[in-house]
Protein backbone atom coordinates (compact mmCIF):
# COMPACT_ATOMS: atom_id res chain seq x y z
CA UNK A 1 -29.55 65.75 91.71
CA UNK A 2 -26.65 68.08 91.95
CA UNK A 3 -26.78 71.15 94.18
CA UNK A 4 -29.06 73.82 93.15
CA UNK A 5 -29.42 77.48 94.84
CA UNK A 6 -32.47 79.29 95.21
CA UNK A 7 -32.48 82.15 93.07
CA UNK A 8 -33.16 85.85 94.10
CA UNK A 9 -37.02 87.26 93.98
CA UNK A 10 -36.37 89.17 91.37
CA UNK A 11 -34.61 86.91 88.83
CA UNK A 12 -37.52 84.16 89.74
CA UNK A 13 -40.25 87.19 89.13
CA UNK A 14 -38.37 88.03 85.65
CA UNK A 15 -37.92 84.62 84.80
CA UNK A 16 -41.74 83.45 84.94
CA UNK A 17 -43.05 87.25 83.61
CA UNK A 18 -42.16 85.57 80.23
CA UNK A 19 -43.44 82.02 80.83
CA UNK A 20 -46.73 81.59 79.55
CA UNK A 21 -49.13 80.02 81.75
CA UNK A 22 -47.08 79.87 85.11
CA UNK A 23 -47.22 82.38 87.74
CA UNK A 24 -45.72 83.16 91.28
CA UNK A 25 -47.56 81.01 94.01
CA UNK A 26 -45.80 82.43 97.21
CA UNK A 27 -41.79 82.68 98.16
CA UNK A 28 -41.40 79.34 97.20
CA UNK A 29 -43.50 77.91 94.80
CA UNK A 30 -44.55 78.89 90.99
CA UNK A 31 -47.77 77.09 89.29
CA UNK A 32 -48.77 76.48 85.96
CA UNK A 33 -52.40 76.39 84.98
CA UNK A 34 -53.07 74.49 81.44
CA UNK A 35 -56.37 74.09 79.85
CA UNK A 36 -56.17 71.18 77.61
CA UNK A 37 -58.75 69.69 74.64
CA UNK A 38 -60.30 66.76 75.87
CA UNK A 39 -59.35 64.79 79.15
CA UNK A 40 -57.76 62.20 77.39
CA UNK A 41 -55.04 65.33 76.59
CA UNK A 42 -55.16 66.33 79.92
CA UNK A 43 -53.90 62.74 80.68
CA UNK A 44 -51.57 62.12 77.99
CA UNK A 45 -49.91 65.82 78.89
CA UNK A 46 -49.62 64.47 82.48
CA UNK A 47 -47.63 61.62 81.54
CA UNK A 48 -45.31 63.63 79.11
CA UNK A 49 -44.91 65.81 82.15
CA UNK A 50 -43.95 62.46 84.20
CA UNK A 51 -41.27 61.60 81.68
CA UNK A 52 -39.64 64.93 81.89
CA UNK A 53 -39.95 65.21 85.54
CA UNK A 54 -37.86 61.69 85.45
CA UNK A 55 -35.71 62.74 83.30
CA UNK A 56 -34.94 65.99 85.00
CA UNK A 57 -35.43 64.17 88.41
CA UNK A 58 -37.14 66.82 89.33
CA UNK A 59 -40.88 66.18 90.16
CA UNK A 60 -43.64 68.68 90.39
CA UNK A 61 -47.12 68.31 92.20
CA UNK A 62 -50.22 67.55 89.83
CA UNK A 63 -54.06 68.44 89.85
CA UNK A 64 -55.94 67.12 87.61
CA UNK A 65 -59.04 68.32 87.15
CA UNK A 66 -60.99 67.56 83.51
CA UNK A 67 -59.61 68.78 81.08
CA UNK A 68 -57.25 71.40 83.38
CA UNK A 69 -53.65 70.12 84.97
CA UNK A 70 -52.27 72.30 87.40
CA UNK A 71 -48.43 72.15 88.49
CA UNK A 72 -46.46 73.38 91.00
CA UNK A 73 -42.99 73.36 91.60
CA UNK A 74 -40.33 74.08 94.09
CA UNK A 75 -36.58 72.58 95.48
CA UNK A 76 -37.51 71.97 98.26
CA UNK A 77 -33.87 71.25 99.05
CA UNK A 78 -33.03 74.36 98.32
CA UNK A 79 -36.09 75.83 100.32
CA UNK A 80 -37.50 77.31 97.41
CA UNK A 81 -37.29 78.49 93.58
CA UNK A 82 -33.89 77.22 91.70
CA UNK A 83 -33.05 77.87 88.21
CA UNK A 84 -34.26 73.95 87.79
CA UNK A 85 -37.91 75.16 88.42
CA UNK A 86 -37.76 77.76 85.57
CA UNK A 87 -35.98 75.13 83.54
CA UNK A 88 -38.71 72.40 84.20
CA UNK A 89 -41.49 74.93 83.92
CA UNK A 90 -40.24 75.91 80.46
CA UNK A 91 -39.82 72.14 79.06
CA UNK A 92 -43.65 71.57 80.59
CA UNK A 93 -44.69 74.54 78.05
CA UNK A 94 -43.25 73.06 75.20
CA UNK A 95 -44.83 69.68 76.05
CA UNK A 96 -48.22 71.06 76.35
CA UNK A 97 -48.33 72.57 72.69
CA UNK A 98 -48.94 69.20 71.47
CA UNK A 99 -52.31 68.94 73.56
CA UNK A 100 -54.11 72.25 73.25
């Protein structure tokens, strides 16, 4: 993964005020809260999450929980939030349009 800087509170804070289901954690997480149809949607939006996460290489933690997947992401390498967070969070929206 190429080099990534954390981004400024504020740009983070205006970033996810227009995301849709993901909100700020703490200084260096965000977390997404979706609350899907059935469990099997729950599961099959999990794995369409995995694929993006590979394809962005850029991995965030999972609950599962029912019919409810939470995420949370971070760069950790960068010790905190990175433009690649917003970026992921906003491809895991998408995704989950096709399960609610």
């Amino acid at each position: 993964m190429a080099r990534v800087e954390k981004l400024p509170k504020a740009i983070v804070d205006e970033a996810i005020s227009g995301l849709e289901n993901w909100d700020r954690e703490d200084e260096k997480w965000i977390r997404g809260s979706y609350k899907l149809g059935s469990f099997k949607d729950a599961m099959a939006f999990a794995q369409q999450v995995a694929v993006i996460a590979e394809e962005m290489d850029h991995h965030p933690y999972f609950i599962i929980d029912y019919k409810k997947v939470i995420l949370r992401l971070s760069t950790l390498d960068a010790g905190g939030l990175t433009e690649l967070d917003i970026q992921a969070a906003k491809r895991y929206n998408e995704a989950s349009l096709a399960y609610l």
